[in-house]
Structures are given as C-alpha cells and as structure tokens.
N, C-alpha and C. Protein backbone atom coordinates (compact mmCIF):
# COMPACT_ATOMS: atom_id res chain seq x y z
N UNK A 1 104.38 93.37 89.35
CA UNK A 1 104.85 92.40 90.34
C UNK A 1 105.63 93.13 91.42
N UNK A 2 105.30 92.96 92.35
CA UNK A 2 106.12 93.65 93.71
C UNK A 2 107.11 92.84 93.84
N UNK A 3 108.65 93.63 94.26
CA UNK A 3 109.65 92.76 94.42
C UNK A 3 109.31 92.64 95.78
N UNK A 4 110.50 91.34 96.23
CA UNK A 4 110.09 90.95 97.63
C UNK A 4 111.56 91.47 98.03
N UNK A 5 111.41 91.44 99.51
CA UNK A 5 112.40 92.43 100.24
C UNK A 5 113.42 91.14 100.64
N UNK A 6 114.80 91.90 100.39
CA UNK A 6 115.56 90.57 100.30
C UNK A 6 116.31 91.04 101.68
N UNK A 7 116.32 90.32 103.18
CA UNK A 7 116.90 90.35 104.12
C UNK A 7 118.85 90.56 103.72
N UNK A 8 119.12 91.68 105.03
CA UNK A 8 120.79 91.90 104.58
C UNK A 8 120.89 90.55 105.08
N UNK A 9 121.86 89.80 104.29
CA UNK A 9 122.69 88.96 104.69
C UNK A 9 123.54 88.33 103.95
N UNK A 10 125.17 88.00 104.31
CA UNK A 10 126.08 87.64 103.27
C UNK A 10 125.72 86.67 102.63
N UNK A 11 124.97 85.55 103.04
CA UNK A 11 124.79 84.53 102.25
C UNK A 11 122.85 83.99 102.73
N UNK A 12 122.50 83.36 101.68
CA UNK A 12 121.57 82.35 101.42
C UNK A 12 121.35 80.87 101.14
N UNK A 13 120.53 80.12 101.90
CA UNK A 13 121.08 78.58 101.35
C UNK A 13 119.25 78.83 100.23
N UNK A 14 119.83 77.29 99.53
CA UNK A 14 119.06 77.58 98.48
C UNK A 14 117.68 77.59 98.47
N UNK A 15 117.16 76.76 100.15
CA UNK A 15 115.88 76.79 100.21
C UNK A 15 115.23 78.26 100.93
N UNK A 16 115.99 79.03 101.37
CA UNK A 16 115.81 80.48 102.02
C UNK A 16 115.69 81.22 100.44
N UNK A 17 116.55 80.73 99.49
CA UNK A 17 116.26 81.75 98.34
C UNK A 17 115.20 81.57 97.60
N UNK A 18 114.88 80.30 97.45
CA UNK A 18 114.15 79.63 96.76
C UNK A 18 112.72 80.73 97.37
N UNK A 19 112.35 80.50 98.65
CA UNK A 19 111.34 81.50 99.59
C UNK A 19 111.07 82.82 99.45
N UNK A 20 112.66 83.31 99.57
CA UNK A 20 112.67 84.59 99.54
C UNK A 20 112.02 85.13 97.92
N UNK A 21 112.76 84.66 96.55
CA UNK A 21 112.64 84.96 95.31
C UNK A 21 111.17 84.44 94.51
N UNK A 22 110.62 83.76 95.64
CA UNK A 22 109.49 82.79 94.96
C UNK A 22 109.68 82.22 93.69
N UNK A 23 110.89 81.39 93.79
CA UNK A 23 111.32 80.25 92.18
C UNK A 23 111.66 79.07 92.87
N UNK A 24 110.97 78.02 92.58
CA UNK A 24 111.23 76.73 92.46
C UNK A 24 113.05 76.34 92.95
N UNK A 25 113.30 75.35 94.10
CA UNK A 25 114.49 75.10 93.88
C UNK A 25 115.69 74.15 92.35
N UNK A 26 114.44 73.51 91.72
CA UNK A 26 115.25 73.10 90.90
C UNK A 26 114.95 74.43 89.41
N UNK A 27 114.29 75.25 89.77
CA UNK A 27 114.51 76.33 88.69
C UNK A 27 115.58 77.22 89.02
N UNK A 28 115.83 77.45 90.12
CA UNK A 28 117.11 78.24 90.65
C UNK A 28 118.32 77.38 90.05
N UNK A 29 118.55 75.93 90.39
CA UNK A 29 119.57 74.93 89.59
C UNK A 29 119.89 74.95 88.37
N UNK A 30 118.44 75.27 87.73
CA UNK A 30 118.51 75.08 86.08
C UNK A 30 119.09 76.78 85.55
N UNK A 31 118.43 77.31 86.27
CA UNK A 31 119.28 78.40 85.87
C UNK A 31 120.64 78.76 86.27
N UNK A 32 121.16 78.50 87.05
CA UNK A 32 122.61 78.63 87.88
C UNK A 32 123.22 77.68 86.85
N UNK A 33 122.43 76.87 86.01
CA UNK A 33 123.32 76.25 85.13
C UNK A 33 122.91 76.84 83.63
N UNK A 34 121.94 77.78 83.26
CA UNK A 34 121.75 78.56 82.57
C UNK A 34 122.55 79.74 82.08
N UNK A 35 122.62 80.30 83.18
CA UNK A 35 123.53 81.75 83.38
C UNK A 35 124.44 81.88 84.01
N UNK A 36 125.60 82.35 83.68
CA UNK A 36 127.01 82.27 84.36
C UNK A 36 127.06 83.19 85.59
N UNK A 37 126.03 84.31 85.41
CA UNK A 37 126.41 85.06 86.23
C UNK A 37 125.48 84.67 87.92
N UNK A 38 124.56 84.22 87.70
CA UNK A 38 124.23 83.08 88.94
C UNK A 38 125.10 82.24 89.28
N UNK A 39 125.86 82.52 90.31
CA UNK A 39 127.02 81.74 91.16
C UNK A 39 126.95 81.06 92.85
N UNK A 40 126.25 80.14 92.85
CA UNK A 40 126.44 79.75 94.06
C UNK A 40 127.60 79.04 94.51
N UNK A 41 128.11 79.53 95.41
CA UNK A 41 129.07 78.70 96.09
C UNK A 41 128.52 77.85 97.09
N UNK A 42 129.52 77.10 97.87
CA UNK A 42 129.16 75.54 98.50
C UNK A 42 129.44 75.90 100.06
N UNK A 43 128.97 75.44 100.79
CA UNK A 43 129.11 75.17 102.75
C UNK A 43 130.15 74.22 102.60
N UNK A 44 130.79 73.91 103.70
CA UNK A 44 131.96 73.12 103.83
C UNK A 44 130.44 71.34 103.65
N UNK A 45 129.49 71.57 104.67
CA UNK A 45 128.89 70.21 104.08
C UNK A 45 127.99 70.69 103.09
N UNK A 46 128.75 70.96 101.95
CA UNK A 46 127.74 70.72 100.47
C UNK A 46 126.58 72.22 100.15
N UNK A 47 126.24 72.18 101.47
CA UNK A 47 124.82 72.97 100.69
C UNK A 47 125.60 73.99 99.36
N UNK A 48 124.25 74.40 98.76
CA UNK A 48 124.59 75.57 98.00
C UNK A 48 124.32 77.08 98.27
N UNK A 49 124.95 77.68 98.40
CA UNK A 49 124.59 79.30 99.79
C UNK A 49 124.99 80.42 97.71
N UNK A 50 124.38 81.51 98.25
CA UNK A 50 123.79 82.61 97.02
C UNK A 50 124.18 83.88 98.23
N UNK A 51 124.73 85.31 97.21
CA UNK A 51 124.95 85.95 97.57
C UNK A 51 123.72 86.99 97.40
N UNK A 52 123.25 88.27 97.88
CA UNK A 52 122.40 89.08 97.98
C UNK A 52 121.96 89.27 96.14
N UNK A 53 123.25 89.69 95.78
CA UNK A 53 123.14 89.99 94.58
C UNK A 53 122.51 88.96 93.74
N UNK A 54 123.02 87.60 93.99
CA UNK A 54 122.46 86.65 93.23
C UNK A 54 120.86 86.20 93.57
N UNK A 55 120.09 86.80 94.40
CA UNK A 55 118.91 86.93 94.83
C UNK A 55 117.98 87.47 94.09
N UNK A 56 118.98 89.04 93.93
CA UNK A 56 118.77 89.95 93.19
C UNK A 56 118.25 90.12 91.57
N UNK A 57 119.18 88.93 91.41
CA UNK A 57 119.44 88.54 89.41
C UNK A 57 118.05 87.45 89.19
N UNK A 58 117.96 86.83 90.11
CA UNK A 58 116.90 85.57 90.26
C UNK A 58 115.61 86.31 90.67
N UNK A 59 115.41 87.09 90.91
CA UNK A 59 114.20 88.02 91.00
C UNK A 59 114.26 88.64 89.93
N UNK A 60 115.26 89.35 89.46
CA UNK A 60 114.73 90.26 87.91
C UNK A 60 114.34 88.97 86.83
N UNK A 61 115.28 88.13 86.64
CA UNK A 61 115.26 87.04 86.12
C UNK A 61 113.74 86.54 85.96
N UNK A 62 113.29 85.98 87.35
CA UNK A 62 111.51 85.94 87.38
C UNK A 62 110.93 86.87 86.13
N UNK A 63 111.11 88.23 86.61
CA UNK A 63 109.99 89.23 85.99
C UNK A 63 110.05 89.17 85.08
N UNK A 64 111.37 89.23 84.46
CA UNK A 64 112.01 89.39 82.96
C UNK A 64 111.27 88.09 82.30
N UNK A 65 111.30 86.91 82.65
CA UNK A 65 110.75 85.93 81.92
C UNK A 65 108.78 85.78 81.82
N UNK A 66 108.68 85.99 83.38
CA UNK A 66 106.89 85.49 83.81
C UNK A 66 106.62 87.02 83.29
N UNK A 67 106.59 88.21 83.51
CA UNK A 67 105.68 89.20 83.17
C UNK A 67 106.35 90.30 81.63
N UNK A 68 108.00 90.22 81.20
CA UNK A 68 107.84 90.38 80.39
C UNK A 68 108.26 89.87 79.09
N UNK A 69 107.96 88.55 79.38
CA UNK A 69 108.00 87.38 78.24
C UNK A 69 109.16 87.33 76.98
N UNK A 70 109.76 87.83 77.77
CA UNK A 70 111.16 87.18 76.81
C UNK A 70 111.95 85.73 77.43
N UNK A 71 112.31 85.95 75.95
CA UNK A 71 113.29 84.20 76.06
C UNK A 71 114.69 84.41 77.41
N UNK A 72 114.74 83.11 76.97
CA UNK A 72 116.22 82.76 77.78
C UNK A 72 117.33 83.66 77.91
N UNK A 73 117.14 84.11 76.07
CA UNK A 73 118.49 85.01 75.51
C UNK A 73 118.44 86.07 75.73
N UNK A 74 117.12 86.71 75.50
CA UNK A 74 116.93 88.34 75.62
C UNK A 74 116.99 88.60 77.58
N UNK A 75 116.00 87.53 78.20
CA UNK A 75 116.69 87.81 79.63
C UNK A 75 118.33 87.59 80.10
N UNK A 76 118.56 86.98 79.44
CA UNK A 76 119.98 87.16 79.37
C UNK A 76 120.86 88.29 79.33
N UNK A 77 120.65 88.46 77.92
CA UNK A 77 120.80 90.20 77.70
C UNK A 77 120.82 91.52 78.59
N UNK A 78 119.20 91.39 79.21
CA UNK A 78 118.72 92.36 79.96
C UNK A 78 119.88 92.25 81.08
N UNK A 79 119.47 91.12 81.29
CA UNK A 79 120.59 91.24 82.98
C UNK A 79 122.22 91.32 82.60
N UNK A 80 122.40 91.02 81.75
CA UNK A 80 123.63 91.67 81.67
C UNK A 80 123.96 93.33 81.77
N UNK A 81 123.41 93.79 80.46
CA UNK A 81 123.23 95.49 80.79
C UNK A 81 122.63 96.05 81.78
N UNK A 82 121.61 95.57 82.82
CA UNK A 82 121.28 96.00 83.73
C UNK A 82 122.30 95.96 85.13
N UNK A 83 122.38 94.85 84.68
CA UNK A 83 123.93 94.58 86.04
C UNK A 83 125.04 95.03 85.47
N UNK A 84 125.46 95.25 84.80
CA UNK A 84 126.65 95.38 84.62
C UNK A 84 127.50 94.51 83.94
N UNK A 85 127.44 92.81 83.71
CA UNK A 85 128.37 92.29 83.12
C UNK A 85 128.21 92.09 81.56
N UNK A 86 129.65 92.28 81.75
CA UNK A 86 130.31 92.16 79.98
C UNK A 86 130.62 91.16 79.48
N UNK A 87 129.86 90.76 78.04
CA UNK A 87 130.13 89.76 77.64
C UNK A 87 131.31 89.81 76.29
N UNK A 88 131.85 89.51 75.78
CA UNK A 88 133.04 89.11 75.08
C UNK A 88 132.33 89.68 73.64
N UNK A 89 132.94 90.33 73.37
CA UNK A 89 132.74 90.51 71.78
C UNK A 89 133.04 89.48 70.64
N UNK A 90 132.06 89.15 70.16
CA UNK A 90 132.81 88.16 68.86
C UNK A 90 133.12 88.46 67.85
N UNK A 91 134.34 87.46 67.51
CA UNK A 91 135.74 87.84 66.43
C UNK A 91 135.08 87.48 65.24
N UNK A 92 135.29 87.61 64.02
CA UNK A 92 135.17 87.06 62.79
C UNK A 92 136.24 86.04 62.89
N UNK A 93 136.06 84.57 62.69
CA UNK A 93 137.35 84.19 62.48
C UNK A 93 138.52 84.22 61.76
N UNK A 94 138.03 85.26 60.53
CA UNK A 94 138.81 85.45 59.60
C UNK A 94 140.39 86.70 60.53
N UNK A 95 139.80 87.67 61.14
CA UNK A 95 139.87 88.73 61.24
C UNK A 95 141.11 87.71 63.08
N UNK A 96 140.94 86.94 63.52
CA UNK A 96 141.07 86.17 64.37
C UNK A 96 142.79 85.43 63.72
N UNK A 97 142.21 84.96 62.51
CA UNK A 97 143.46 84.26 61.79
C UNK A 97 144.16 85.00 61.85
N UNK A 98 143.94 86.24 60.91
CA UNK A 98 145.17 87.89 60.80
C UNK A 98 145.74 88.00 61.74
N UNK A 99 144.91 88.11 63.31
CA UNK A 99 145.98 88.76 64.07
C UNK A 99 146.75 87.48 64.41
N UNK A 100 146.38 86.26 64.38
CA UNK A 100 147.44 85.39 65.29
C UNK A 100 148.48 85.02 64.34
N UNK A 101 148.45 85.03 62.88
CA UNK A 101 149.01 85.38 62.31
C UNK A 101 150.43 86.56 62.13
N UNK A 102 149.72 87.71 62.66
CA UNK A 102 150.93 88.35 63.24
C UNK A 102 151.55 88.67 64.23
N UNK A 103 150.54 87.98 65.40
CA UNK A 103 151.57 87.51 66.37
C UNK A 103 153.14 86.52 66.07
N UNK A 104 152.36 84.85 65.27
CA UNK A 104 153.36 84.30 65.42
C UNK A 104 154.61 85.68 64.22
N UNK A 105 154.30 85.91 63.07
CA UNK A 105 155.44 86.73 62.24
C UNK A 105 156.12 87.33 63.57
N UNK A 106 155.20 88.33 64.40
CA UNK A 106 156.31 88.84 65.52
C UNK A 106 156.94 88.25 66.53
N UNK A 107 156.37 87.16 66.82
CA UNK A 107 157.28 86.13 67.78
C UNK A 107 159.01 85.66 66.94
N UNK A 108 157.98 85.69 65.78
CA UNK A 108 159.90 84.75 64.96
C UNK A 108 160.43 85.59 64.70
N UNK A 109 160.21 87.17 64.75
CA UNK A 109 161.28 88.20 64.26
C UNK A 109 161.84 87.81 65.76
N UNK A 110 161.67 88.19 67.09
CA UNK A 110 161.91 88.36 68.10
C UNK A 110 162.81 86.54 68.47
N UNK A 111 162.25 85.66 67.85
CA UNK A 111 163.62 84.71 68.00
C UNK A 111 164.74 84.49 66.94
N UNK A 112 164.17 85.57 65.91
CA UNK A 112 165.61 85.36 64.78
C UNK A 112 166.76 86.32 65.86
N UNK A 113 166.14 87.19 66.47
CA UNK A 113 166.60 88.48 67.12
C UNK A 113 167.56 87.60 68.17
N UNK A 114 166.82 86.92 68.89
CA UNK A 114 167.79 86.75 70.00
C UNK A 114 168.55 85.51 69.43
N UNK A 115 168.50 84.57 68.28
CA UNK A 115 169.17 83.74 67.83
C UNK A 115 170.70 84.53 67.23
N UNK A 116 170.48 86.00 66.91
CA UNK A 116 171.49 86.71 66.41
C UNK A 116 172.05 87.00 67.71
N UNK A 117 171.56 87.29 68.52
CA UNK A 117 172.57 87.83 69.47
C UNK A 117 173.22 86.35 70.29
N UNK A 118 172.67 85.55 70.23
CA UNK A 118 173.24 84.22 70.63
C UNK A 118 174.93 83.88 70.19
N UNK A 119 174.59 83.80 68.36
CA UNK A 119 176.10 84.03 67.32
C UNK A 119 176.72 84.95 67.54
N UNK A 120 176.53 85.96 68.16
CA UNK A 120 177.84 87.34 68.44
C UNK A 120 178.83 86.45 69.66
C-alpha cells in the first residue's frame, strides 16, 4: 500500500483527513473513540481539526488493520511502540494493597510524629 503524502499543515478538519488518509469519516470517529492516542481537538464553531501526526497514526492504523490483519488490540500495540507511547504497566492487586498499605503505616508514623511535637 503506498502511503499518501500528507500536506505540511498544523491542522486538518475531518473531512480533509478523512481524503487525505482514505478512511471513512465515521471510521476516523470510531476510532478517535477507540484509541486514546487519536486526539482531535475542536474549532471555536465545533468542527473537529487533527494534527499531522494524528494523520499519521490513522494511516498506519489503515495498513495495520486492511493489509496486515490484526485486531483492534495488536494495532493498538503496534502503534504504540512504533510511536512512541507508553502505556501503564499493570499492578497485581495484591502487590497494589502492600504498597498502599505502607504508605498509609508511613503517613501515621509521620502524624504520630508531628502529634509529638504538637505536646512539647
């Protein structure tokens, strides 16, 4: 699949991207509500305007799904490590309890602490 050449410009409204990326405008929607990292912001009247980059993600996005047939999750994936964003490591909740656990123990040493210096 040849990418298409994405004109410099700070912003895109959604039917210029929709053109430019060759995806459907309500597939651009469904995904902007898919993936966090698709962010359109708003025009003072409403429209929805896309940054270069987010052009960018919606084109790999395409390929990643139409030519190399992964799911939702694994394109997900991809574009994360390919771009760059980091997603959150998950806790065991057990391991979650422990530490908040010793947070609060160190919070109440630290108000027995200043409750002592209160009585001096």
């Amino acid at each position: 699949m040849e990418k298409p050449k994405i004109p410099d410009k700070l912003v895109y409204k959604l039917a210029e991207a929709s053109r430019i990326t060759k995806v459907k405008p309500d597939v651009i929607s469904a995904w902007e509500k898919e993936f966090y990292f698709i962010q359109a912001g708003r025009t003072a009247g409403g429209d929805r305007i896309f940054r270069k980059k987010d052009l960018e993600i919606i084109t790999r996005l395409k390929e990643l799904l139409e030519n190399q047939n992964l799911t939702l999750a694994g394109a997900k994936r991809r574009i994360e490590e390919e771009f760059g964003f980091v997603t959150p490591a998950s806790i065991h909740p057990d391991r979650l309890k422990k530490a908040i656990g010793l947070i609060r123990e160190g919070l109440q040493e630290i108000a027995d602490l200043i409750g002592e210096d209160e009585k001096k």
